[in-house]
Protein backbone atom coordinates (compact mmCIF):
# COMPACT_ATOMS: atom_id res chain seq x y z
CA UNK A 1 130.61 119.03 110.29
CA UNK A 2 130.25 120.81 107.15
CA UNK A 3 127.18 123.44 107.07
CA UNK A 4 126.13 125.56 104.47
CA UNK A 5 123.50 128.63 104.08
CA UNK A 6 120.60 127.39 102.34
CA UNK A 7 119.80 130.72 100.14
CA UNK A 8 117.95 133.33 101.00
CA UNK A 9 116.08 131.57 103.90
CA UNK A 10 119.69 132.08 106.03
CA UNK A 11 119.06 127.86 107.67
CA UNK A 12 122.35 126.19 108.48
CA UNK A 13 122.17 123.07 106.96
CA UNK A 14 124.26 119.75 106.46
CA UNK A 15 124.51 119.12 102.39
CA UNK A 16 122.87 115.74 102.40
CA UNK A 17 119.27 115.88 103.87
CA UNK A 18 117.25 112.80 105.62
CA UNK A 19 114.55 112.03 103.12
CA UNK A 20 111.09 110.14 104.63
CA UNK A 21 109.38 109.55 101.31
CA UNK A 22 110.53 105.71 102.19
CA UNK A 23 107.51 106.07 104.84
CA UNK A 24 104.95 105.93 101.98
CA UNK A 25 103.94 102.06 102.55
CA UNK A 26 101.26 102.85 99.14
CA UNK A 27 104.78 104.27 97.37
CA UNK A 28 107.98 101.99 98.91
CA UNK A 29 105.84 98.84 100.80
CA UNK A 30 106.61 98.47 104.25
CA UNK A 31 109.56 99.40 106.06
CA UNK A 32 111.21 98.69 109.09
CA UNK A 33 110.22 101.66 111.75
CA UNK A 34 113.05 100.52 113.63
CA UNK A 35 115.81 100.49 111.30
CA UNK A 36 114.45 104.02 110.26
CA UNK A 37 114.76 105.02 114.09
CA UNK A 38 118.07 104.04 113.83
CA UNK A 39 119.27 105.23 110.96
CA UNK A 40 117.56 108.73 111.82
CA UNK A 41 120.24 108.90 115.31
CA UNK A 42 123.49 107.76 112.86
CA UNK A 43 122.63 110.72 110.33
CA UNK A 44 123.13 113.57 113.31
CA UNK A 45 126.23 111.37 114.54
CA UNK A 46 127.29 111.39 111.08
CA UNK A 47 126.89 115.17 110.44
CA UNK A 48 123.27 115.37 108.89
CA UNK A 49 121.03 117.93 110.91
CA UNK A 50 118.83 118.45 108.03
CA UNK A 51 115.31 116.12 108.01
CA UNK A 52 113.07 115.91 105.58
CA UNK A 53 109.46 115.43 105.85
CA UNK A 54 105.60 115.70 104.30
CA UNK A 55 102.16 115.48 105.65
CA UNK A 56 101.60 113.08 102.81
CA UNK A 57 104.27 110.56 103.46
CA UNK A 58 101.90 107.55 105.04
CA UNK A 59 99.03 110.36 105.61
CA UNK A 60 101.07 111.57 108.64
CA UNK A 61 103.33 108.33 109.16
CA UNK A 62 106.35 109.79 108.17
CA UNK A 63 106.11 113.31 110.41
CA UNK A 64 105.26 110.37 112.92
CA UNK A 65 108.28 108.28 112.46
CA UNK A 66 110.49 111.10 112.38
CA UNK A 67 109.03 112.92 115.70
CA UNK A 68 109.81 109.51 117.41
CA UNK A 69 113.26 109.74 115.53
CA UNK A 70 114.09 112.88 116.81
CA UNK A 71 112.55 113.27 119.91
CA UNK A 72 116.15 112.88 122.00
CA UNK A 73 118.05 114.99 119.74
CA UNK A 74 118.83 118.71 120.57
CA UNK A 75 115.95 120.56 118.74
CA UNK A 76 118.52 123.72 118.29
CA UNK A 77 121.00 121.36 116.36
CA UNK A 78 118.65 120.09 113.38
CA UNK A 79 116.54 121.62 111.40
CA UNK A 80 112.88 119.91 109.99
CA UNK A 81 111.33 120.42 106.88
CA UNK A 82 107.85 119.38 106.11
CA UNK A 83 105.32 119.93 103.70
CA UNK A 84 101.31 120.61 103.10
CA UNK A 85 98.99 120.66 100.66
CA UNK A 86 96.44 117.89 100.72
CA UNK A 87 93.18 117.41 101.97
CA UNK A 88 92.88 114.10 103.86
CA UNK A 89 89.70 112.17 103.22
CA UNK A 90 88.05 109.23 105.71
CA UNK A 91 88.02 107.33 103.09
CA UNK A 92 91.44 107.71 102.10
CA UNK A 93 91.02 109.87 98.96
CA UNK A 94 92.84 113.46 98.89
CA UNK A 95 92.22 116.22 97.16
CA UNK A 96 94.55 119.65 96.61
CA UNK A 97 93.48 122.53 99.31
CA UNK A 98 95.98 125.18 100.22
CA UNK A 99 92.68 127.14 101.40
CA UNK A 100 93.72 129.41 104.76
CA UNK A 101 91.30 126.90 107.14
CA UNK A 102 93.25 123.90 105.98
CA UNK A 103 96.81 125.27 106.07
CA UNK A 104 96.21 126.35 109.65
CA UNK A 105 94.90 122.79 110.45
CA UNK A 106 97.84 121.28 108.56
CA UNK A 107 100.03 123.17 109.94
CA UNK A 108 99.29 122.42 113.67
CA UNK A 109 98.36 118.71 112.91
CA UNK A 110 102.41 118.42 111.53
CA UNK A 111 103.78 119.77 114.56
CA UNK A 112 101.82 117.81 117.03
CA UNK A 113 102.95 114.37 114.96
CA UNK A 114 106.64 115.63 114.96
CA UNK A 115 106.34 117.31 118.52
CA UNK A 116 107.82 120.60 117.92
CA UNK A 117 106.59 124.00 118.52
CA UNK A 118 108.22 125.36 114.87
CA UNK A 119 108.31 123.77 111.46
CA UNK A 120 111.88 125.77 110.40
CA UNK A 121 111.01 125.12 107.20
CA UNK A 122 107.38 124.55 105.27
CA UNK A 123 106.83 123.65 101.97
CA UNK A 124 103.95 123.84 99.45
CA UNK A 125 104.52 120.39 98.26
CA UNK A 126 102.73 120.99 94.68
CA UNK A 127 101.19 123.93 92.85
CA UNK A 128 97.24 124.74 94.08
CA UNK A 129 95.87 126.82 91.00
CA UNK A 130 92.60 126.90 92.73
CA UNK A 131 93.50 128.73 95.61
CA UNK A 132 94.24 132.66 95.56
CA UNK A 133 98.20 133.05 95.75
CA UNK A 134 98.08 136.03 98.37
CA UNK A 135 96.06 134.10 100.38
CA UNK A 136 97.98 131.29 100.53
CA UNK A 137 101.00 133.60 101.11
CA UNK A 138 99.04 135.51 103.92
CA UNK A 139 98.30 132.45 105.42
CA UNK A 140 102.12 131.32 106.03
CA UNK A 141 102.66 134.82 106.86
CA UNK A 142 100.59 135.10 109.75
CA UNK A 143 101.99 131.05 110.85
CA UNK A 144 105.75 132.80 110.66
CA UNK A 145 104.29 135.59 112.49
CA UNK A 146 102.85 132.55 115.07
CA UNK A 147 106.19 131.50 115.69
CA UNK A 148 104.83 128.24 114.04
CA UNK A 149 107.14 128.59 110.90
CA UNK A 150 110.23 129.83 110.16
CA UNK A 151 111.07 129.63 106.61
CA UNK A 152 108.53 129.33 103.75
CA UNK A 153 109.05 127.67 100.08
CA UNK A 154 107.75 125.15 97.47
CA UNK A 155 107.82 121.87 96.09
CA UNK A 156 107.60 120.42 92.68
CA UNK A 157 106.76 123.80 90.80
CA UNK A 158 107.77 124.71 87.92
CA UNK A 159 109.93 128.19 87.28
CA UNK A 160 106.46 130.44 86.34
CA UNK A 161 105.08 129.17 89.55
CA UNK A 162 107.87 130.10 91.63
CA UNK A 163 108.03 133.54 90.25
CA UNK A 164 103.78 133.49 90.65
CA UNK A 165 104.40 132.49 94.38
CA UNK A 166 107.33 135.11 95.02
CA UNK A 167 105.64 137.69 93.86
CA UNK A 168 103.20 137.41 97.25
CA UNK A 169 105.11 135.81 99.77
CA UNK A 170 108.76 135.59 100.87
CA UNK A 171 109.48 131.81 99.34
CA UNK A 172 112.92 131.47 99.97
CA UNK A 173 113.72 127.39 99.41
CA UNK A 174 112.91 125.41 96.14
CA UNK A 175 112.45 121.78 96.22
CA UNK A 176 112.15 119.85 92.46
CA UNK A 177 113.04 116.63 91.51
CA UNK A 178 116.52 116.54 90.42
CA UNK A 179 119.02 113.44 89.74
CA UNK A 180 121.85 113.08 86.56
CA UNK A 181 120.01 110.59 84.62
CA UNK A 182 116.92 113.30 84.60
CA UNK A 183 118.34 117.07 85.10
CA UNK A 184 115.41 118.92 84.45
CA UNK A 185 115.23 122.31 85.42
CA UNK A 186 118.88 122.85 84.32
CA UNK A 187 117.94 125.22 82.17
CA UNK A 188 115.42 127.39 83.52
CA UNK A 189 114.16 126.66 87.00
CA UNK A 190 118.44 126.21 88.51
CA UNK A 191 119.43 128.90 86.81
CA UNK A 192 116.40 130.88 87.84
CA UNK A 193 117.17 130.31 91.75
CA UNK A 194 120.66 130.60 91.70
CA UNK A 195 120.40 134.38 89.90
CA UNK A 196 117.88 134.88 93.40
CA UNK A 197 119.61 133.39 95.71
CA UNK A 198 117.54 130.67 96.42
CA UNK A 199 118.18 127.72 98.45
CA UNK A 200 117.59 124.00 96.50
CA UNK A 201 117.07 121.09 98.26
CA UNK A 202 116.53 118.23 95.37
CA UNK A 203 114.92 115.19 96.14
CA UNK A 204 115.47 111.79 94.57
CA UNK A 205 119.16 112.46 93.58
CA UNK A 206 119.81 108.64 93.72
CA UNK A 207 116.90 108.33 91.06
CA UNK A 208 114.91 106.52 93.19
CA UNK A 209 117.69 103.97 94.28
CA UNK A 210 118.91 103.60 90.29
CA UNK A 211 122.14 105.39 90.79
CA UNK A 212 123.55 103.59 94.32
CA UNK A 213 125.25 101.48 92.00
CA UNK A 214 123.70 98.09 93.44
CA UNK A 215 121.20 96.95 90.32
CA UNK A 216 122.98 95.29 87.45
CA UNK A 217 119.72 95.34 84.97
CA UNK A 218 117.65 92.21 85.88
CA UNK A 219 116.35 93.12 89.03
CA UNK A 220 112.02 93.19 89.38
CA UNK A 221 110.50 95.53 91.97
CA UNK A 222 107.49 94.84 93.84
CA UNK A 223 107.02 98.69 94.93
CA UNK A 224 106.01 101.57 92.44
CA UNK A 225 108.77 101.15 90.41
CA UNK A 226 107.81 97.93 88.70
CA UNK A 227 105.80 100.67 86.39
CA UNK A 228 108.75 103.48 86.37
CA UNK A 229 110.10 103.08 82.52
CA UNK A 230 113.34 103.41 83.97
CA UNK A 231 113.03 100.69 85.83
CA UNK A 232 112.02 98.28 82.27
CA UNK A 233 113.85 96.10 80.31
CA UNK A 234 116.79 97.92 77.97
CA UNK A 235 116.61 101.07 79.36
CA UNK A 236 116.70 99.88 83.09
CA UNK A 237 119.57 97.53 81.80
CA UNK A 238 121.45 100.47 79.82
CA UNK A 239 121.40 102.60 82.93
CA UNK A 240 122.48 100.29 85.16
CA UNK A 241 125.54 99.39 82.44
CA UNK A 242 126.27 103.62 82.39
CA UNK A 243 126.31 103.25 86.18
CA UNK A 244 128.89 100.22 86.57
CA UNK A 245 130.78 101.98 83.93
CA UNK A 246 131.80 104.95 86.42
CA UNK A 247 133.44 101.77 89.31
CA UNK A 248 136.64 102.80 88.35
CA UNK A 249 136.62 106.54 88.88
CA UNK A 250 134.61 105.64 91.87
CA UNK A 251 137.41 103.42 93.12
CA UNK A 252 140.21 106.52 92.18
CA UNK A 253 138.48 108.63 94.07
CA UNK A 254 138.34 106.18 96.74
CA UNK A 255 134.77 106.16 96.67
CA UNK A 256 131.48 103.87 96.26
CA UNK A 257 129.32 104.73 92.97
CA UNK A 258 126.77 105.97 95.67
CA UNK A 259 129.13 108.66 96.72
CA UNK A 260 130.71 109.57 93.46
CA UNK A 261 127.49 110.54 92.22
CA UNK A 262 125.91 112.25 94.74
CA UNK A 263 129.03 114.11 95.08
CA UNK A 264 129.15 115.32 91.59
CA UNK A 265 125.05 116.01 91.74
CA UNK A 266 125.87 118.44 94.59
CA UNK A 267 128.35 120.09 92.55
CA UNK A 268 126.14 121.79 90.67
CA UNK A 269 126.49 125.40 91.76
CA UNK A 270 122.46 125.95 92.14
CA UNK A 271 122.51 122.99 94.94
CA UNK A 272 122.66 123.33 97.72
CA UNK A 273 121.26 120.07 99.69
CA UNK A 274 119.94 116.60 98.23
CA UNK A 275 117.23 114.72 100.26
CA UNK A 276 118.63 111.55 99.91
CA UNK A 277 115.97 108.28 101.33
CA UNK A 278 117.38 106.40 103.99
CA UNK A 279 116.31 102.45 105.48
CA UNK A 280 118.99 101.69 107.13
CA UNK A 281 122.32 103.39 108.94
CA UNK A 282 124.53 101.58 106.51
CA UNK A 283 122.58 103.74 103.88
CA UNK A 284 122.95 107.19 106.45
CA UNK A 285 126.89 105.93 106.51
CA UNK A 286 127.76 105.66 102.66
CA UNK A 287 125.82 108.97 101.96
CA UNK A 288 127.61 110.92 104.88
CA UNK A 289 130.97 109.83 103.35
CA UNK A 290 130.01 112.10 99.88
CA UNK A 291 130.03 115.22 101.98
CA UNK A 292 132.77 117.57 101.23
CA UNK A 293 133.73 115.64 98.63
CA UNK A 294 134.74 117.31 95.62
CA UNK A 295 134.50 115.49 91.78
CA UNK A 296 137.16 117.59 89.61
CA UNK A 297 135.42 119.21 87.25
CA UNK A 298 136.62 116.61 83.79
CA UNK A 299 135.19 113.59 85.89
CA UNK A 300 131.98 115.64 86.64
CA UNK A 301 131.48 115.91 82.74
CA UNK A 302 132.88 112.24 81.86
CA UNK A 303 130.01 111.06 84.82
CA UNK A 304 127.09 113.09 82.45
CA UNK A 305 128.32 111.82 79.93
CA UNK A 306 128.61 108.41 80.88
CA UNK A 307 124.52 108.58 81.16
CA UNK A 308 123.79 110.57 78.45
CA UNK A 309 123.49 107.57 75.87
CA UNK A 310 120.46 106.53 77.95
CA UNK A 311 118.73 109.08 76.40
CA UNK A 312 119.50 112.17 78.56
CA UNK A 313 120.16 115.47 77.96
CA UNK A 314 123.83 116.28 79.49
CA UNK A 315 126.10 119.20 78.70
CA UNK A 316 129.88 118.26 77.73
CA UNK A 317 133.51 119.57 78.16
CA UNK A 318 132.80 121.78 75.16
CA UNK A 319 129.61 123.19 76.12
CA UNK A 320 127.14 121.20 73.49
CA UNK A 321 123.79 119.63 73.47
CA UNK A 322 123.52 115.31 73.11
């Protein structure tokens, strides 16, 4: 089972993460608990030890779900990651508060829905300008110092707010949104970690679902993504064209398109884990067969490149900008 040291936060973790963001009825619609349940018990059979959670996901249906997932497996073989940073309203409205009162609530409110005694890894899941950065940091301090945390880092920020957050607290794990169609970050927040030896954990490598190879261009959503440009007309049908277009390197490599792309995402040398969203074990299956995989390094170019008419920015062989 292949493990790897996710930066400077010293967690043993499997390469491919178990995403919940699927457990966001207002984000994916509904989805079946018990094919989650399932699918949750294949990824550790599979290899995966690494789960991936947020206070947000459902307002506390995903930490939920994936106590209930995990409650049979041994707690010293996986590791959970969840995440805080809004404040839950009756009425359903949220607000940002990373505010010491509320991160101590938070904090205890995730580990009674996921029934452990210590998040091993907490995120800020977005940026709070309103709250004082050494507070905030104080506040995880003293929850690592509870035996309530383990390792502390941040979601969705930007490289100045990293370096704004490290320069109070010990934030050792980056999580942005990262996938080949949309790279950002490549050249300032990746290269930023990987000179600090932080670990990053992407999320939405698959571009939400857009790269597993199984849309062909006239496909409607009824979830969020029926307002996603990338998900409209020519460019949803170019990208799904680029995609098809990689089958036969896929099928060289003895591969699906699934796992020849999220093999050559995690190839990039500031990766270290992509939280990939499972609803089913035949999903868990095909995304534990890209582990310890390895693209060689022309195909990992021809595979940018192969999206970059779409309108992204990729690097080629020789190093220039398109």
């Amino acid at each position: 089972m292949e493990r790897i040291r996710l930066g400077r936060s010293g967690l043993s973790v499997s390469p491919v993460a178990f995403g919940t963001w699927q457990l966001s009825p207002r984000f994916w619609g509904d989805v079946d608990k018990k094919q989650v349940l399932a699918a949750v018990g294949l990824a550790f059979d599979k290899g995966i030890n690494f789960f991936d959670t947020a206070d947000a996901y459902g307002d506390g249906y995903g930490e939920s779900t994936l106590g209930e997932a995990i409650r049979d497996l041994p707690r010293d073989e996986i590791v959970i990651c969840t995440k805080v940073y809004n404040h839950f309203n009756p009425d359903g409205s949220r607000y940002p508060d990373l505010s010491r009162d509320h991160l101590i609530e938070r904090c205890e409110a995730s580990l009674k829905r996921l029934g452990i005694e210590t998040v091993d890894l907490y995120l800020l899941h977005f940026y709070d300008g309103l709250t004082p950065l050494a507070e905030v940091a104080d506040t995880l301090n003293r929850l690592r110092e509870q035996g309530k945390v383990r390792a502390i880092g941040v979601s969705n920020h930007n490289v100045e707010q990293v370096r704004a957050q490290r320069c109070f607290g010990p934030y050792d794990v980056v999580q942005p949104p990262y996938s080949l169609i949309d790279p950002a970050g490549e050249n300032d927040l990746l290269p930023y970690c990987q000179g600090q030896d932080l670990g990053v954990m992407i999320y939405s490598p698959m571009h939400k679902g857009l790269l597993t190879g199984k849309y062909r261009g006239d496909e409607t959503f009824a979830d969020f993504r029926k307002h996603h440009p990338d998900f409209q007309g020519q460019r949803f049908r170019d990208l799904c064209q680029a995609v098809q277009s990689l089958a036969p390197m896929a099928e060289r490599y003895g591969l699906t398109l699934y796992q020849l792309i999220l093999a050559a995402t995690l190839m990039h040398p500031a990766i270290h884990v992509a939280a990939c969203g499972f609803k089913s074990p035949d999903q868990v299956a095909e995304a534990a067969g890209a582990m310890g995989r390895r693209i060689e390094r022309p195909d990992v170019f021809a595979i940018r490149k192969a999206l970059g008419p779409t309108g992204t920015k990729i690097i080629d062989a020789a190093g220039t900008r398109k």
